[in-house]
Protein backbone atom coordinates (compact mmCIF):
# COMPACT_ATOMS: atom_id res chain seq x y z
CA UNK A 1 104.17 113.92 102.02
CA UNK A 2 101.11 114.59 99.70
CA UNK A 3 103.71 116.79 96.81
CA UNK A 4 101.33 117.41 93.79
CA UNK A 5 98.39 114.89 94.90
CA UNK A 6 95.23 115.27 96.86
CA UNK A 7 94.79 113.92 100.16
CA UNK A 8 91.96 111.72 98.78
CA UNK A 9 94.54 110.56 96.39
CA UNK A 10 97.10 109.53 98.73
CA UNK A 11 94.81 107.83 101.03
CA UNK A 12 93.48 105.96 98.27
CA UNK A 13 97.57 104.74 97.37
CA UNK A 14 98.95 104.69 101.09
CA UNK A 15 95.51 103.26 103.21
CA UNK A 16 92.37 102.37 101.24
CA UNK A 17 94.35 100.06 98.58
CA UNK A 18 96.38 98.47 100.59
CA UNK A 19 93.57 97.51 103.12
CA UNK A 20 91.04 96.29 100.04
CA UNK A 21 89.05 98.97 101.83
CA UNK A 22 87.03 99.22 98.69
CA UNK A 23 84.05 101.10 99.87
CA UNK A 24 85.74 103.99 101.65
CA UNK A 25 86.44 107.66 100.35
CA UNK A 26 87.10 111.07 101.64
CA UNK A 27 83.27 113.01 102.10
CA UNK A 28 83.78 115.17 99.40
CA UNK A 29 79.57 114.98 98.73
CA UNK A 30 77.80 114.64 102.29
CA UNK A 31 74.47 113.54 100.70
CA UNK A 32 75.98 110.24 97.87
CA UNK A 33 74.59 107.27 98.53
CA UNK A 34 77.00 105.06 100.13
CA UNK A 35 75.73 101.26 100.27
CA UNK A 36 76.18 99.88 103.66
CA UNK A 37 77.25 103.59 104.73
CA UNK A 38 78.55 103.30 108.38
CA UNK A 39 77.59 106.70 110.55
CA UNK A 40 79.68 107.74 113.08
CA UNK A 41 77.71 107.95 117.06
CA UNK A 42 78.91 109.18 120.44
CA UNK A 43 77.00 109.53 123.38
CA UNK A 44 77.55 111.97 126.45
CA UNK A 45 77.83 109.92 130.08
CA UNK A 46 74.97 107.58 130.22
CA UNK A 47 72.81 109.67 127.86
CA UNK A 48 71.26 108.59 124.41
CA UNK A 49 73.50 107.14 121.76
CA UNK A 50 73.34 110.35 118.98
CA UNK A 51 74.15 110.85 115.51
CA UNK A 52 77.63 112.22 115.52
CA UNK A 53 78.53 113.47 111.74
CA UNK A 54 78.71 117.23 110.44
CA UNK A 55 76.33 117.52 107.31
CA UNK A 56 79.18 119.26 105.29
CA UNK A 57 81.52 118.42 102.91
CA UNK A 58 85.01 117.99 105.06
CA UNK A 59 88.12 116.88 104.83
CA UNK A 60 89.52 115.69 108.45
CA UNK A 61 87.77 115.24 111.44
CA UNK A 62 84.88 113.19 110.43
CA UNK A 63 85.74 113.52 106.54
CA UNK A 64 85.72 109.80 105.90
CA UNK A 65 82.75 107.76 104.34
CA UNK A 66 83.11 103.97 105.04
CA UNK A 67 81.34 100.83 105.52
CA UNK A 68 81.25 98.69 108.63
CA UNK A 69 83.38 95.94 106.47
CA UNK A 70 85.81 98.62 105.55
CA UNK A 71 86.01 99.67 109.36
CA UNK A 72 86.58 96.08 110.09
CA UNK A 73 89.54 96.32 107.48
CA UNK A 74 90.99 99.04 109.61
CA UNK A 75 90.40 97.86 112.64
CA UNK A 76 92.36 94.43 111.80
CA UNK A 77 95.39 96.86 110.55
CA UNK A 78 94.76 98.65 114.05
CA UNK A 79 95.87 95.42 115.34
CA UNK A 80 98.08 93.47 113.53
CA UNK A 81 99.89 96.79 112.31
CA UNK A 82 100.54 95.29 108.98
CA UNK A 83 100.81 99.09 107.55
CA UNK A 84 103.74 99.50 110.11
CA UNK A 85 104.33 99.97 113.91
CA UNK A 86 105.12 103.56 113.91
CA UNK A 87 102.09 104.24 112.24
CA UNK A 88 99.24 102.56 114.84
CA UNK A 89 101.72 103.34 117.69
CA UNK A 90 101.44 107.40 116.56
CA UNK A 91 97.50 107.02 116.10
CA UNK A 92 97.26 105.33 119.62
CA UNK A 93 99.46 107.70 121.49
CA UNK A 94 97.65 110.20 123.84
CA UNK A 95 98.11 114.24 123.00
CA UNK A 96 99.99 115.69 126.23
CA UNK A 97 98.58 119.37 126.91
CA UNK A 98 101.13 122.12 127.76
CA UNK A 99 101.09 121.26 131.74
CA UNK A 100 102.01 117.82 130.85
CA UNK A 101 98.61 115.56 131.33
CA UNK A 102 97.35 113.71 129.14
CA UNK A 103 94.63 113.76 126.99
CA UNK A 104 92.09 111.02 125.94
CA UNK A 105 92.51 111.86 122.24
CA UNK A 106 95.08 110.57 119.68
CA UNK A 107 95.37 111.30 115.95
CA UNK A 108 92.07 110.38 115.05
CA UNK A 109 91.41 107.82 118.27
CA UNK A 110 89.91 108.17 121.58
CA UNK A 111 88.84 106.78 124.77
CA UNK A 112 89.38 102.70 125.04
CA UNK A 113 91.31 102.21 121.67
CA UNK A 114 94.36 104.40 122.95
CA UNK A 115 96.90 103.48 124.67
CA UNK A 116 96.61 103.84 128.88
CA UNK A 117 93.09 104.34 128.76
């Protein structure tokens, strides 16, 4: 899939571009300056809405610096699937354990945004 390119150049090709997401980019520096830098939160139960980002340079889980514009971007593909079916229909499907239930994650989405939740 990636063959000879990095992953922040093939989501740059395959997502970013096609999306206009113009202000998004792998984290590859945890302290740039992103204007209009959207943070990811979670809360636990009915407790205080927290911070939720690793102060690290990653690439996956949490390894994506956006803006709340580009989000919406994303969040409109999410919908309309204009990058393809198979492609929001693998993000929103739920990871089965070994004993067969199901879990509340999917390929990068949880809780309300995946499918029988």
């Amino acid at each position: 899939m990636f063959r000879n390119r990095s992953s922040a150049a093939f989501l740059e090709e395959r997502l970013f571009k096609p999306l206009g997401m113009k202000n998004s980019s792998l984290r590859d520096d945890y302290q740039r300056i992103v204007p209009g830098r959207a943070q990811a939160y979670a809360r636990q139960g009915t407790g205080p809405w927290r911070l939720n980002m690793p102060f690290m340079n990653v690439y996956g889980n949490g390894g994506m610096l956006t803006t709340v514009g580009d989000w919406m971007k994303w969040n409109a593909m999410l919908d309309s699937k204009s990058l393809g079916a198979p492609l929001v229909d693998a993000l929103e499907t739920r990871g089965v354990l070994n004993d067969g239930r199901k879990i509340a994650y999917a390929l990068g989405l949880t809780g309300r945004y995946v499918q029988g939740i």
